[in-house]
PDB file of N, CA and C in Angstrom:
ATOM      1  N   UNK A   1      24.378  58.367  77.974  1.00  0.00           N
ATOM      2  CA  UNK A   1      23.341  58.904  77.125  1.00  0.00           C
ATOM      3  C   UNK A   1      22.147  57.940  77.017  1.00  0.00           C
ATOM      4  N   UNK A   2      22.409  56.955  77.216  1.00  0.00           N
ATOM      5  CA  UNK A   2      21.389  55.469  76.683  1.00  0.00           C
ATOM      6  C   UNK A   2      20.589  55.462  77.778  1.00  0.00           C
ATOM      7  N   UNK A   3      21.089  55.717  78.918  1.00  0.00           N
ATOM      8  CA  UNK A   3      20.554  55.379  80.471  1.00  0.00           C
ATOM      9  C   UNK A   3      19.691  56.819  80.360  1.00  0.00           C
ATOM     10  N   UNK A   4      19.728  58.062  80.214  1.00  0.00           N
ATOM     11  CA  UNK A   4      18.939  58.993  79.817  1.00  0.00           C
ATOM     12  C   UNK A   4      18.243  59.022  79.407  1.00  0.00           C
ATOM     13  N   UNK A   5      18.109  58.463  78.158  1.00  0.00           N
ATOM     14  CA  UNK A   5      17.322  58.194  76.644  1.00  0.00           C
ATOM     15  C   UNK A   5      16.301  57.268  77.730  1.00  0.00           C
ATOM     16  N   UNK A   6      16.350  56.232  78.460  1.00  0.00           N
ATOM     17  CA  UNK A   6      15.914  54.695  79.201  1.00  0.00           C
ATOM     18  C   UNK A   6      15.119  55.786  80.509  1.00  0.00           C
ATOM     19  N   UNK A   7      15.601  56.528  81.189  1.00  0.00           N
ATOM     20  CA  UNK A   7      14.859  57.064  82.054  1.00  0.00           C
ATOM     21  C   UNK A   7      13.711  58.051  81.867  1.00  0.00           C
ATOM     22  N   UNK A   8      14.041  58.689  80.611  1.00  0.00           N
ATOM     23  CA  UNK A   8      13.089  59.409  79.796  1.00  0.00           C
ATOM     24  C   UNK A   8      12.102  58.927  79.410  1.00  0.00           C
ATOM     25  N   UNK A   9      12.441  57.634  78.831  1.00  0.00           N
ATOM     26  CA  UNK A   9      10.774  57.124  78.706  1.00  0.00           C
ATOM     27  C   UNK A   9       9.789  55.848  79.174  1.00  0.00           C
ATOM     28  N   UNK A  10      10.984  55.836  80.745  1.00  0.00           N
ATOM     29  CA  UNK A  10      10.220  54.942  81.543  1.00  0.00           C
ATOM     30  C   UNK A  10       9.524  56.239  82.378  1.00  0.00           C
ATOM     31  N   UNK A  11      10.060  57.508  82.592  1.00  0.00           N
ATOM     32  CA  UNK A  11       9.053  58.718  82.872  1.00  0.00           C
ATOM     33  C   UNK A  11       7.786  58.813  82.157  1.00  0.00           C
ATOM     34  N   UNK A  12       7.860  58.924  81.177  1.00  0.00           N
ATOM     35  CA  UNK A  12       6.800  59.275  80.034  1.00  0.00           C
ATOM     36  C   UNK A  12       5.644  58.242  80.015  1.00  0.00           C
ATOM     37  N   UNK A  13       6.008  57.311  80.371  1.00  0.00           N
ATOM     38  CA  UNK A  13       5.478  55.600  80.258  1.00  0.00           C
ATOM     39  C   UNK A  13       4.325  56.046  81.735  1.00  0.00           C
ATOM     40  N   UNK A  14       4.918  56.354  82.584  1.00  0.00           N
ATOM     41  CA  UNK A  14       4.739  56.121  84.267  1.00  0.00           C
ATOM     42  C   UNK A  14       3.796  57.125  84.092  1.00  0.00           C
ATOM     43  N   UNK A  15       3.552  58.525  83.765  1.00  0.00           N
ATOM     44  CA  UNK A  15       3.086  59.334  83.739  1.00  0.00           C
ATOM     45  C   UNK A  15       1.731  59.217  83.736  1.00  0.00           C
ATOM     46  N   UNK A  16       1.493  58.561  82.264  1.00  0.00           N
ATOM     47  CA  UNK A  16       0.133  58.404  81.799  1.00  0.00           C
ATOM     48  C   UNK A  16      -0.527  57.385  82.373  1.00  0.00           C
ATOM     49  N   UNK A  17      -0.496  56.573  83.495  1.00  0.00           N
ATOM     50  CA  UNK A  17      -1.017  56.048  84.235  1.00  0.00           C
ATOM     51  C   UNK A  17      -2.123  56.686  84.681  1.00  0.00           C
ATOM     52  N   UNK A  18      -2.053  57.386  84.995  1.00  0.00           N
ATOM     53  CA  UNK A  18      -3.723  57.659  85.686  1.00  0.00           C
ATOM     54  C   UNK A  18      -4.523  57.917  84.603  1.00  0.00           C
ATOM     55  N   UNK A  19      -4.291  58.733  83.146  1.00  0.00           N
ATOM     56  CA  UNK A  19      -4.791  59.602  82.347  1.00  0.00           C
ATOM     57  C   UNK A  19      -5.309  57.987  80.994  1.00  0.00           C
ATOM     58  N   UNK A  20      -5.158  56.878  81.673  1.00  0.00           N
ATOM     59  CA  UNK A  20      -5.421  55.582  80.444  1.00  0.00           C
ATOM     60  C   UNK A  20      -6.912  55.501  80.660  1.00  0.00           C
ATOM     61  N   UNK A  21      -7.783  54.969  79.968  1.00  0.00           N
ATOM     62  CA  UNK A  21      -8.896  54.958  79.779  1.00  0.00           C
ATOM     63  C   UNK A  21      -9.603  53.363  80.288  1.00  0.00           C
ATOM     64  N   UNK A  22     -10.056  52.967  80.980  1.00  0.00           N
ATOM     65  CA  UNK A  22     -10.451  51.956  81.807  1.00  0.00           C
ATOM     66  C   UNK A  22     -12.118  51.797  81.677  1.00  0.00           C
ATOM     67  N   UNK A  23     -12.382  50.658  80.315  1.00  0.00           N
ATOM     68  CA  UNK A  23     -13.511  50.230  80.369  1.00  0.00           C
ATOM     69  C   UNK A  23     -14.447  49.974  82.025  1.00  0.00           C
ATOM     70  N   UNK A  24     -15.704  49.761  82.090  1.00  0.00           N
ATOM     71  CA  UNK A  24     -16.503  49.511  82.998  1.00  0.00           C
ATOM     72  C   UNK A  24     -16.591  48.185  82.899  1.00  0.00           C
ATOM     73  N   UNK A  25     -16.592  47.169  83.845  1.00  0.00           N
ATOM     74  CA  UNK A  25     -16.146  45.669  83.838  1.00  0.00           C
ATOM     75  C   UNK A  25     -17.412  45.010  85.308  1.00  0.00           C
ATOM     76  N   UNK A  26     -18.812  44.817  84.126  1.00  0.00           N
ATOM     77  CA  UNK A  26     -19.445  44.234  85.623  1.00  0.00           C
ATOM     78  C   UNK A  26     -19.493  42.222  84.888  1.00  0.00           C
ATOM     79  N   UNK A  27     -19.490  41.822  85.840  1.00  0.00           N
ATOM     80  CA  UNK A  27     -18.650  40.270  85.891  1.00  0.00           C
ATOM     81  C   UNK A  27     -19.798  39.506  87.427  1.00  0.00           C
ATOM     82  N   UNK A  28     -20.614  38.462  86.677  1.00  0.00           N
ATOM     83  CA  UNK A  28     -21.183  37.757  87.874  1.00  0.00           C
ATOM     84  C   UNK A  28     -22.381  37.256  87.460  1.00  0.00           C
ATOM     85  N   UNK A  29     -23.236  36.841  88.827  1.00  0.00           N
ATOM     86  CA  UNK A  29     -24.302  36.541  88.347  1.00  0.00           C
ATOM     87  C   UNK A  29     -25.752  37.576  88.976  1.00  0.00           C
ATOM     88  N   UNK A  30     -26.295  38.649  87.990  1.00  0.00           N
ATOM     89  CA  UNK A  30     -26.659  39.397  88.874  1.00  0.00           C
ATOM     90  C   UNK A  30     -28.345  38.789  89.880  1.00  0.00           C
ATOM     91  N   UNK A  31     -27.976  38.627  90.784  1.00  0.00           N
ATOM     92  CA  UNK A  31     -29.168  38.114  91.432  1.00  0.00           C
ATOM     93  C   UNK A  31     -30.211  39.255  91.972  1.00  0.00           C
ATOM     94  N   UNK A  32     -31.015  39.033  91.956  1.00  0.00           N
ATOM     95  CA  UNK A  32     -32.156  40.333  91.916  1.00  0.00           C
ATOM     96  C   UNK A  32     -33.652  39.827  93.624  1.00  0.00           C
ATOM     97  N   UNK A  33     -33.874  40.848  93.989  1.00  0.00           N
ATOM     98  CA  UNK A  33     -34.307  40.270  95.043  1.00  0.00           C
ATOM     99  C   UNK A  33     -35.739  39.601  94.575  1.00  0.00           C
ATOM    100  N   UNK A  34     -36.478  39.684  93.682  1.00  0.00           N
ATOM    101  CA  UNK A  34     -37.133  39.045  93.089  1.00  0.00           C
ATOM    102  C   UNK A  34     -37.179  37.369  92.714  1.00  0.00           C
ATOM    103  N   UNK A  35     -36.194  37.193  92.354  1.00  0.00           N
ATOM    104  CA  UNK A  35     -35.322  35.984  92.248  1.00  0.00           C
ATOM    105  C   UNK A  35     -35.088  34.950  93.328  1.00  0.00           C
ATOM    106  N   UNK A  36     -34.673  35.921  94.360  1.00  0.00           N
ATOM    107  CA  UNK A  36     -33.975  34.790  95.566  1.00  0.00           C
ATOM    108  C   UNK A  36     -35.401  34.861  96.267  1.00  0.00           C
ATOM    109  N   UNK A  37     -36.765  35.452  96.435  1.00  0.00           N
ATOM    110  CA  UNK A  37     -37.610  35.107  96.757  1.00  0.00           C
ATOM    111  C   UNK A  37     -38.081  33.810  96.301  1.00  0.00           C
ATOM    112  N   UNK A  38     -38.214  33.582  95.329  1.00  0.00           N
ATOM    113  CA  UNK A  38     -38.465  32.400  94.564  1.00  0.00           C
ATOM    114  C   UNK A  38     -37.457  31.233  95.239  1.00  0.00           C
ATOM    115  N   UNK A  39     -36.552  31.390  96.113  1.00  0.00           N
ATOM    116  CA  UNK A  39     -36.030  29.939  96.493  1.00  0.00           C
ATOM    117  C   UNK A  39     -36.455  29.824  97.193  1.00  0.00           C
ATOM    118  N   UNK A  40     -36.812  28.097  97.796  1.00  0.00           N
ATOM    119  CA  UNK A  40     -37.187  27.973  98.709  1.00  0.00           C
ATOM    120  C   UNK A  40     -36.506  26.865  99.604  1.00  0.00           C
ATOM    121  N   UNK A  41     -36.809  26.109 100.340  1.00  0.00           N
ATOM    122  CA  UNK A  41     -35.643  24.510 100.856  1.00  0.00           C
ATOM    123  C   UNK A  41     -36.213  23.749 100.771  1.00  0.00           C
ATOM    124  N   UNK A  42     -35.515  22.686 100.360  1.00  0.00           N
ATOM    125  CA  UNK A  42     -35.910  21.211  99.829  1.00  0.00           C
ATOM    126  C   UNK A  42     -36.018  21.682  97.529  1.00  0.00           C
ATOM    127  N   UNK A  43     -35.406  22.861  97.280  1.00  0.00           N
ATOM    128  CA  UNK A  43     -35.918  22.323  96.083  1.00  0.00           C
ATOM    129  C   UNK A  43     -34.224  21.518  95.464  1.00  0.00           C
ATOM    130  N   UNK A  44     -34.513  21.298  94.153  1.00  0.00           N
ATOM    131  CA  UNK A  44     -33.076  20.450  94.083  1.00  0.00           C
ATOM    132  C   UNK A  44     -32.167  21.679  93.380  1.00  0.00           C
ATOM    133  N   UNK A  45     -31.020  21.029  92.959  1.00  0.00           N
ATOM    134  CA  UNK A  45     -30.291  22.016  92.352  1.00  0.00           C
ATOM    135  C   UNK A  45     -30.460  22.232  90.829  1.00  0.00           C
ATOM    136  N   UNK A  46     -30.872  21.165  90.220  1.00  0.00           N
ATOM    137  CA  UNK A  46     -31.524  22.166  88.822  1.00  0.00           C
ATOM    138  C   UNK A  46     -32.518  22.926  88.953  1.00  0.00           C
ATOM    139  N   UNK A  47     -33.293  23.143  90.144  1.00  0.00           N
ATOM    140  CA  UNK A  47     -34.140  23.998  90.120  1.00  0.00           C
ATOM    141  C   UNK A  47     -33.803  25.479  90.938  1.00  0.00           C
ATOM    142  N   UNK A  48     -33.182  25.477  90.968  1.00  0.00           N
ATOM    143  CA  UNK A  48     -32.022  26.233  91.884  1.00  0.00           C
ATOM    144  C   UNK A  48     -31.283  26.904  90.352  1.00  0.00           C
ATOM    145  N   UNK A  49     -30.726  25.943  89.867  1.00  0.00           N
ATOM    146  CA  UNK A  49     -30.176  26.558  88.489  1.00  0.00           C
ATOM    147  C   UNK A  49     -30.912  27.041  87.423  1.00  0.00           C
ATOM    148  N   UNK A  50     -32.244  26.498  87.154  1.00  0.00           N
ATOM    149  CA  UNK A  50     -33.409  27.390  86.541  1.00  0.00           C
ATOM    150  C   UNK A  50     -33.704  28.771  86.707  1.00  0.00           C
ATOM    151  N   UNK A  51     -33.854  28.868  88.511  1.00  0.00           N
ATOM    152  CA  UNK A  51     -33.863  29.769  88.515  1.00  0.00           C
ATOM    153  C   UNK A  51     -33.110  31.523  88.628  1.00  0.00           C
ATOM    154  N   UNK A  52     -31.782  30.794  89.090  1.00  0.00           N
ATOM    155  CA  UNK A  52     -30.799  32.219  89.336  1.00  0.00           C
ATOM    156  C   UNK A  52     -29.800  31.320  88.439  1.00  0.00           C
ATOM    157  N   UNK A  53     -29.708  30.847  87.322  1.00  0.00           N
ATOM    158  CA  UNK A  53     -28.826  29.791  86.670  1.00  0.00           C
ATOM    159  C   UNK A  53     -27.438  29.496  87.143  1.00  0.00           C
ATOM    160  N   UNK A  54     -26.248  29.300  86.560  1.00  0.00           N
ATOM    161  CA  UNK A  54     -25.244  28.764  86.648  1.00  0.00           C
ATOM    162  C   UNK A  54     -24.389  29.282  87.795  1.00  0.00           C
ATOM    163  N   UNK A  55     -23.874  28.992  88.693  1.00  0.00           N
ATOM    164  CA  UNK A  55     -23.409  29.671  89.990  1.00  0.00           C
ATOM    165  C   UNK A  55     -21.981  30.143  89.117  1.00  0.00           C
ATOM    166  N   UNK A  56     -21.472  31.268  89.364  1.00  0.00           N
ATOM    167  CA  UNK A  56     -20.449  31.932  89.057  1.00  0.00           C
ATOM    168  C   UNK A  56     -18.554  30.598  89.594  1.00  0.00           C
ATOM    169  N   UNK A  57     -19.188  30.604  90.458  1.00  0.00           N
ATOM    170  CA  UNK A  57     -17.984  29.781  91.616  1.00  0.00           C
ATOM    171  C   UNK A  57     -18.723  28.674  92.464  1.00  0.00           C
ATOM    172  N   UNK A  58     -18.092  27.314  91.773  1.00  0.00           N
ATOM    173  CA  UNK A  58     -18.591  26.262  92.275  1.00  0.00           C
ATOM    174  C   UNK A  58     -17.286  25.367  92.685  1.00  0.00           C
ATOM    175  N   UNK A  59     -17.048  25.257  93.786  1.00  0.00           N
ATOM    176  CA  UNK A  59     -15.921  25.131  94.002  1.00  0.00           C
ATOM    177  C   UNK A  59     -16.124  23.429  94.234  1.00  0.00           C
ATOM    178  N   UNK A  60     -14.890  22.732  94.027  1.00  0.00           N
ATOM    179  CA  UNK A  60     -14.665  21.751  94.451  1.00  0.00           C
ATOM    180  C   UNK A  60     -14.298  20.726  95.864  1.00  0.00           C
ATOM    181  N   UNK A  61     -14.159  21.739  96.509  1.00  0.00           N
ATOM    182  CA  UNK A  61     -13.468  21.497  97.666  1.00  0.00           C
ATOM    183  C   UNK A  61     -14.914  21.516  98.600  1.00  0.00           C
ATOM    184  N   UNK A  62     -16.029  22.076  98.348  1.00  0.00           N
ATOM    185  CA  UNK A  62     -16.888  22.481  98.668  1.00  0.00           C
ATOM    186  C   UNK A  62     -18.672  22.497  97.954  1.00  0.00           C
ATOM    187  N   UNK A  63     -18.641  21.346  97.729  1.00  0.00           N
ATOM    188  CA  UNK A  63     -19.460  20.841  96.249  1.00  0.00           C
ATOM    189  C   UNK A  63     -21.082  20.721  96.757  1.00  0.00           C
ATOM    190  N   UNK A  64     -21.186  21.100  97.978  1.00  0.00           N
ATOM    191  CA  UNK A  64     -22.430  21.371  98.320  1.00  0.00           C
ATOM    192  C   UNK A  64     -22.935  22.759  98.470  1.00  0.00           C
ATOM    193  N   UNK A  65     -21.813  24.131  98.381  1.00  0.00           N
ATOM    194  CA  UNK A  65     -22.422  25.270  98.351  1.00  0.00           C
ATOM    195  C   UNK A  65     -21.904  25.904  96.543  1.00  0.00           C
ATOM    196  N   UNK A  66     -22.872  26.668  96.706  1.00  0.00           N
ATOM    197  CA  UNK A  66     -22.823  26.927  94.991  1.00  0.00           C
ATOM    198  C   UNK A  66     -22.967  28.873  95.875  1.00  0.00           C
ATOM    199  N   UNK A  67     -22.137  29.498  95.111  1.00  0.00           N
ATOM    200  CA  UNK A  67     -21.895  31.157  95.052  1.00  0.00           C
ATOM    201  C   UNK A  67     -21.841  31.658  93.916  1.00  0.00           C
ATOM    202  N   UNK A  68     -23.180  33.225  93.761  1.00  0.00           N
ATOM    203  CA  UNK A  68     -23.128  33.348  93.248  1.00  0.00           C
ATOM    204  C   UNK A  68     -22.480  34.876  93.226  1.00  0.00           C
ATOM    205  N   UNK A  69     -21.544  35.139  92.556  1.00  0.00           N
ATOM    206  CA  UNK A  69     -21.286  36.421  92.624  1.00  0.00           C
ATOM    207  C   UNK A  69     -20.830  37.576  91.827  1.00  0.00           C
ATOM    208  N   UNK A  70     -21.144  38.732  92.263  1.00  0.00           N
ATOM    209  CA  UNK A  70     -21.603  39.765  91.040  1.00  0.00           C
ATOM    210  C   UNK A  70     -20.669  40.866  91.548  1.00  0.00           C
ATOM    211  N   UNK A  71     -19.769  41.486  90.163  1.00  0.00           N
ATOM    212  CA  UNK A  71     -18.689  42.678  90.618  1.00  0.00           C
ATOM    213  C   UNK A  71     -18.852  43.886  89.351  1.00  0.00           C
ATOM    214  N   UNK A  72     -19.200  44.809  89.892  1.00  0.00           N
ATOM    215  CA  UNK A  72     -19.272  46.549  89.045  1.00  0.00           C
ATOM    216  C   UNK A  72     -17.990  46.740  88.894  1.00  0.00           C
ATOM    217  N   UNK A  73     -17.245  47.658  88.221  1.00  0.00           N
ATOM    218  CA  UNK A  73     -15.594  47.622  88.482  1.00  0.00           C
ATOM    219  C   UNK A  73     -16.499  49.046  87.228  1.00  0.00           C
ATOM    220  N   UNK A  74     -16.124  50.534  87.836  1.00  0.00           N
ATOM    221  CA  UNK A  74     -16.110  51.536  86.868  1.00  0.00           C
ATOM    222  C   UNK A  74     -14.972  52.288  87.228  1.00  0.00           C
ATOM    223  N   UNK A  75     -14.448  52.214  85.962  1.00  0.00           N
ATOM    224  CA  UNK A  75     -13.115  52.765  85.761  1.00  0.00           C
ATOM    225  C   UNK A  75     -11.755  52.184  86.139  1.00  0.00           C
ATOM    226  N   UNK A  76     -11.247  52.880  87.183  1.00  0.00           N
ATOM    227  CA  UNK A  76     -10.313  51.921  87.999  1.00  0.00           C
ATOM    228  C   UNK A  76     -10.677  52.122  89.655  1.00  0.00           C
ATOM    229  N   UNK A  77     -12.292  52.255  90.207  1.00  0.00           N
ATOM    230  CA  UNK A  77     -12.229  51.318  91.184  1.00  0.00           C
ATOM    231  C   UNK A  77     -13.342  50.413  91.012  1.00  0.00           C
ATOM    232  N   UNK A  78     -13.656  49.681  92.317  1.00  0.00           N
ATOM    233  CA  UNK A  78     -14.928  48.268  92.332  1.00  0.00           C
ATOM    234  C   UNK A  78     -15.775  49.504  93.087  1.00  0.00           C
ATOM    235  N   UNK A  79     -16.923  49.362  92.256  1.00  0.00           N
ATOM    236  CA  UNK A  79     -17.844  50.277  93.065  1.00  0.00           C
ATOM    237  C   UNK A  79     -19.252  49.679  93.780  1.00  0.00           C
ATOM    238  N   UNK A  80     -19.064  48.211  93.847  1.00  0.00           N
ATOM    239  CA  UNK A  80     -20.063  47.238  94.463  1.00  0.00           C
ATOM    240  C   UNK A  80     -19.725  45.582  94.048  1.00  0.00           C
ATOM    241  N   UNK A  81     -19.834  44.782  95.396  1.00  0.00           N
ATOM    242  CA  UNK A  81     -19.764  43.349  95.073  1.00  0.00           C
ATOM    243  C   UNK A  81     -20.755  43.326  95.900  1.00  0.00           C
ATOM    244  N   UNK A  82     -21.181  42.079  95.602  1.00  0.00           N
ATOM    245  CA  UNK A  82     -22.351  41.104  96.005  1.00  0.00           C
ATOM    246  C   UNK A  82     -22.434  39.536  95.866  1.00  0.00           C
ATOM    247  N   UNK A  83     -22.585  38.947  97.001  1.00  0.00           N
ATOM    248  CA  UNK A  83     -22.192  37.818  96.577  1.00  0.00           C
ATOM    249  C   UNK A  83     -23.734  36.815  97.320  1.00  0.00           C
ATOM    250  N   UNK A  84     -24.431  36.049  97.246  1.00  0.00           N
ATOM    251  CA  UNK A  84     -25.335  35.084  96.971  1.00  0.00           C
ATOM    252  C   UNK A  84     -24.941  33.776  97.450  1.00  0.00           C
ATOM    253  N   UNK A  85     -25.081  33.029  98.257  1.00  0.00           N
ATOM    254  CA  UNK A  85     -24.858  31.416  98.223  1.00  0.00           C
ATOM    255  C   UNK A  85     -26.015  30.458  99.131  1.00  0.00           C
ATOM    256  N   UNK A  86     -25.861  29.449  98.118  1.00  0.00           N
ATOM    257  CA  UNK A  86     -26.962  28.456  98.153  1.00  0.00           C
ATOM    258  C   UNK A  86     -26.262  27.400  98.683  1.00  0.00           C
ATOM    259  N   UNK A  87     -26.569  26.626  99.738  1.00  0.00           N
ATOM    260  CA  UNK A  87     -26.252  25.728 100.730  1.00  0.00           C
ATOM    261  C   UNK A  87     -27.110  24.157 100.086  1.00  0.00           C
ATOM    262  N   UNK A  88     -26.810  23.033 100.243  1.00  0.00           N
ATOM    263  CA  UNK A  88     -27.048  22.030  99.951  1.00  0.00           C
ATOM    264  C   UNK A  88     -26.816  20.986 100.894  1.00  0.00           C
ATOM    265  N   UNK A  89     -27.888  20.029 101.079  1.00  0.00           N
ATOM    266  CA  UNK A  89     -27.729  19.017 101.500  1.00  0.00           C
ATOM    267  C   UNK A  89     -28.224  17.835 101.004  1.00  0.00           C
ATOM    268  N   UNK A  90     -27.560  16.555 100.659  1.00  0.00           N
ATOM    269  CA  UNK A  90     -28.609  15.501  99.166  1.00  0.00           C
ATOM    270  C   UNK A  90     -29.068  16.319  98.637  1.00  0.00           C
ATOM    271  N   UNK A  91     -28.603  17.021  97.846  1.00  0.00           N
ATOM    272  CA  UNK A  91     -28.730  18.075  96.339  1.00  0.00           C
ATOM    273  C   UNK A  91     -29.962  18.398  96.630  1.00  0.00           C
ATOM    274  N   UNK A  92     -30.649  19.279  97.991  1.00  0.00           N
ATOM    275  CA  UNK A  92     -32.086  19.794  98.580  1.00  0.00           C
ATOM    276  C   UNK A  92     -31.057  21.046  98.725  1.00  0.00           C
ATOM    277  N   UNK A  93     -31.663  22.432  98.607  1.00  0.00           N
ATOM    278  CA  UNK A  93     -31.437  23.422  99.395  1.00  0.00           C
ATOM    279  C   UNK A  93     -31.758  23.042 100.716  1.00  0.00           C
ATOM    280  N   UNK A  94     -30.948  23.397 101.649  1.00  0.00           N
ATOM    281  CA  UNK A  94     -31.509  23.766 102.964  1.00  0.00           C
ATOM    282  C   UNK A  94     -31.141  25.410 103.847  1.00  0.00           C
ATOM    283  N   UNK A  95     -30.110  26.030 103.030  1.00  0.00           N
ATOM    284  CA  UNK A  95     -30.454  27.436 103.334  1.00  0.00           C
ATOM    285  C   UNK A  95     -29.607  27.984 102.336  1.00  0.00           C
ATOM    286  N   UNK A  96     -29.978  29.458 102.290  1.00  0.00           N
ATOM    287  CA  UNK A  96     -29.619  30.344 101.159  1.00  0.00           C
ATOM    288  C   UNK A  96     -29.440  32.085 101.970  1.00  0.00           C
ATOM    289  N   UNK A  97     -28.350  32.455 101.723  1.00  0.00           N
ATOM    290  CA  UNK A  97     -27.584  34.377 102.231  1.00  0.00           C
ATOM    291  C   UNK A  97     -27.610  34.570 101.070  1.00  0.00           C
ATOM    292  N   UNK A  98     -26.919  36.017 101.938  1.00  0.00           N
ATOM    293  CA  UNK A  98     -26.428  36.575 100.943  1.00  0.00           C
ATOM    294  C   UNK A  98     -27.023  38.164 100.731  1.00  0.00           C
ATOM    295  N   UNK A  99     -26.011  38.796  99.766  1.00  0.00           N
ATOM    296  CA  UNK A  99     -26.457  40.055  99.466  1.00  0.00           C
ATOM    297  C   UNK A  99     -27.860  39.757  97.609  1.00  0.00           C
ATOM    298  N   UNK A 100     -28.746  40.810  97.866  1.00  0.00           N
ATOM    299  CA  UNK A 100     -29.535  40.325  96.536  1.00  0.00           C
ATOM    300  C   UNK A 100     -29.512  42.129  95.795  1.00  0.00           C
ATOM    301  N   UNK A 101     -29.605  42.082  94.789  1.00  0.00           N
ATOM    302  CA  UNK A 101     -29.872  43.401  94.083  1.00  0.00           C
ATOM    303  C   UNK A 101     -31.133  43.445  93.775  1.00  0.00           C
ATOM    304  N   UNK A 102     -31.117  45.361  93.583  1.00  0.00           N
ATOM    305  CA  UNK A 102     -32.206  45.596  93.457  1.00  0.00           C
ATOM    306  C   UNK A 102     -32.543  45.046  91.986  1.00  0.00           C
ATOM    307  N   UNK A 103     -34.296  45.176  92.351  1.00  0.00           N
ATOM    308  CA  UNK A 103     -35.064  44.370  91.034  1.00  0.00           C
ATOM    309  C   UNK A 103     -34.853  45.900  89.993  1.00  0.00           C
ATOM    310  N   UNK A 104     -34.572  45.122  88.235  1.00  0.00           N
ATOM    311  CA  UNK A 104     -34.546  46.030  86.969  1.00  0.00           C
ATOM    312  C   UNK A 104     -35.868  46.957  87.236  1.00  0.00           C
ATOM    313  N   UNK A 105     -35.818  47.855  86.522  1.00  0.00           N
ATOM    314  CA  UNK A 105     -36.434  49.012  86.388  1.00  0.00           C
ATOM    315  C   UNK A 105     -37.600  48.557  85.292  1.00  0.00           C
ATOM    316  N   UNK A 106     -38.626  48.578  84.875  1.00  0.00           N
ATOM    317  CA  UNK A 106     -39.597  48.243  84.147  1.00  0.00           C
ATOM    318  C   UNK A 106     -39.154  49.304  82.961  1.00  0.00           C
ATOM    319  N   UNK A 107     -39.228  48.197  81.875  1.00  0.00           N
ATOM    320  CA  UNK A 107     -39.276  48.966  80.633  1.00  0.00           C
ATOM    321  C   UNK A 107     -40.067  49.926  80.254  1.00  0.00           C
ATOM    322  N   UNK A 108     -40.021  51.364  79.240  1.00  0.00           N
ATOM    323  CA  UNK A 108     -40.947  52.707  79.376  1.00  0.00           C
ATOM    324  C   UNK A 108     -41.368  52.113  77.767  1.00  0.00           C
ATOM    325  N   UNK A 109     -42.714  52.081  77.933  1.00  0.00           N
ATOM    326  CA  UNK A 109     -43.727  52.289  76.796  1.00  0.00           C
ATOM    327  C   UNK A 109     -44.525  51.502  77.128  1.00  0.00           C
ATOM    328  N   UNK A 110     -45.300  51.179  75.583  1.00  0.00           N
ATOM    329  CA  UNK A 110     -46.748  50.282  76.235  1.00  0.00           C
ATOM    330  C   UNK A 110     -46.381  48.494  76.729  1.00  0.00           C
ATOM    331  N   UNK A 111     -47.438  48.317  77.689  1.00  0.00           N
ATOM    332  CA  UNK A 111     -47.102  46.908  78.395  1.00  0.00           C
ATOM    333  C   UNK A 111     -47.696  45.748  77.239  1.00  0.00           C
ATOM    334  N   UNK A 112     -48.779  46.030  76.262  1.00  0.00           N
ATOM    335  CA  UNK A 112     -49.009  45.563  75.159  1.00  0.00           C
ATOM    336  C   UNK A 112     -48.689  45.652  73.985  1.00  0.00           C
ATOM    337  N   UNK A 113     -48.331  44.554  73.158  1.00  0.00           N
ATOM    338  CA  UNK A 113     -48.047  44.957  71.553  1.00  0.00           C
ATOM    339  C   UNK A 113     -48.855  45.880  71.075  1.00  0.00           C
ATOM    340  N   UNK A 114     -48.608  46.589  70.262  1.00  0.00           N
ATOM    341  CA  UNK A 114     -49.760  47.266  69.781  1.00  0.00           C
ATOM    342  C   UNK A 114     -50.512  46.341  68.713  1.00  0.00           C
ATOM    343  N   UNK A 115     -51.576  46.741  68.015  1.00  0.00           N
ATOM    344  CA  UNK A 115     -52.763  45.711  67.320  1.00  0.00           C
ATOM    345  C   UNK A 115     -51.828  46.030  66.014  1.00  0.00           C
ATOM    346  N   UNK A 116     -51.748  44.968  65.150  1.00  0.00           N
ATOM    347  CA  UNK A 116     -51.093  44.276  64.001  1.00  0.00           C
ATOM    348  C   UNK A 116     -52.055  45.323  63.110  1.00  0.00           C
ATOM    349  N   UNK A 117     -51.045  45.768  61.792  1.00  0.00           N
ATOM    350  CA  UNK A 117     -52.025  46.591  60.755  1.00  0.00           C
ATOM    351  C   UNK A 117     -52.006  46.142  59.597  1.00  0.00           C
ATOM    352  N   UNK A 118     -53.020  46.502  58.598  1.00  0.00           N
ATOM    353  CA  UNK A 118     -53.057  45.467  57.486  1.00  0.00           C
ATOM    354  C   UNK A 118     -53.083  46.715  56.484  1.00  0.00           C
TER     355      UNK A 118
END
């Protein structure tokens, strides 16, 4: 009876697997093609980090390339990665890949404050 009771609601359990609700999970650094225009070689790496900031994955083993990388995850699949890396030599860029995203969409209304009222 127990082993019944035990298969019954490791069924019930298993079932609702597909039907669970799975936040949207984007995770990275989103680099924009705007952005990676702005690098150039020879600059150093805080300026490198100014501009597309903190590399996602900076590995140790490998302390002259810095990656940056960016993951969409809607629902339960990955619906885009992208990944970015900046090459170093004596803390100079000397080359930079990679995939870049598209540039944000311009905000809708006026491009000026409006005039202050008294």
């Amino acid at each position: 009876m127990r082993i019944i009771a035990l298969a019954a609601i490791l069924l019930a359990a298993t079932a609702c697997g597909p039907f669970v609700y799975k936040i949207d999970v984007q995770q990275g650094n989103y680099v924009t093609q705007d952005t990676a225009a702005r690098l150039k070689k020879g600059m150093s790496k805080a300026e490198v980090k100014q501009i597309l900031g903190t590399p996602l994955l900076a590995d140790v083993f490998h302390a002259n390339r810095w990656d940056y990388y960016f993951s969409n995850v809607k629902g339960h699949k990955a619906e885009d990665r992208t990944r970015f890396t900046v090459v170093f030599l004596d803390d100079k860029v000397v080359d930079f890949t990679g995939t870049t995203r598209p540039t944000a969409a311009l905000p809708v209304g006026p491009s000026t404050p409006p005039p202050p009222t008294r």
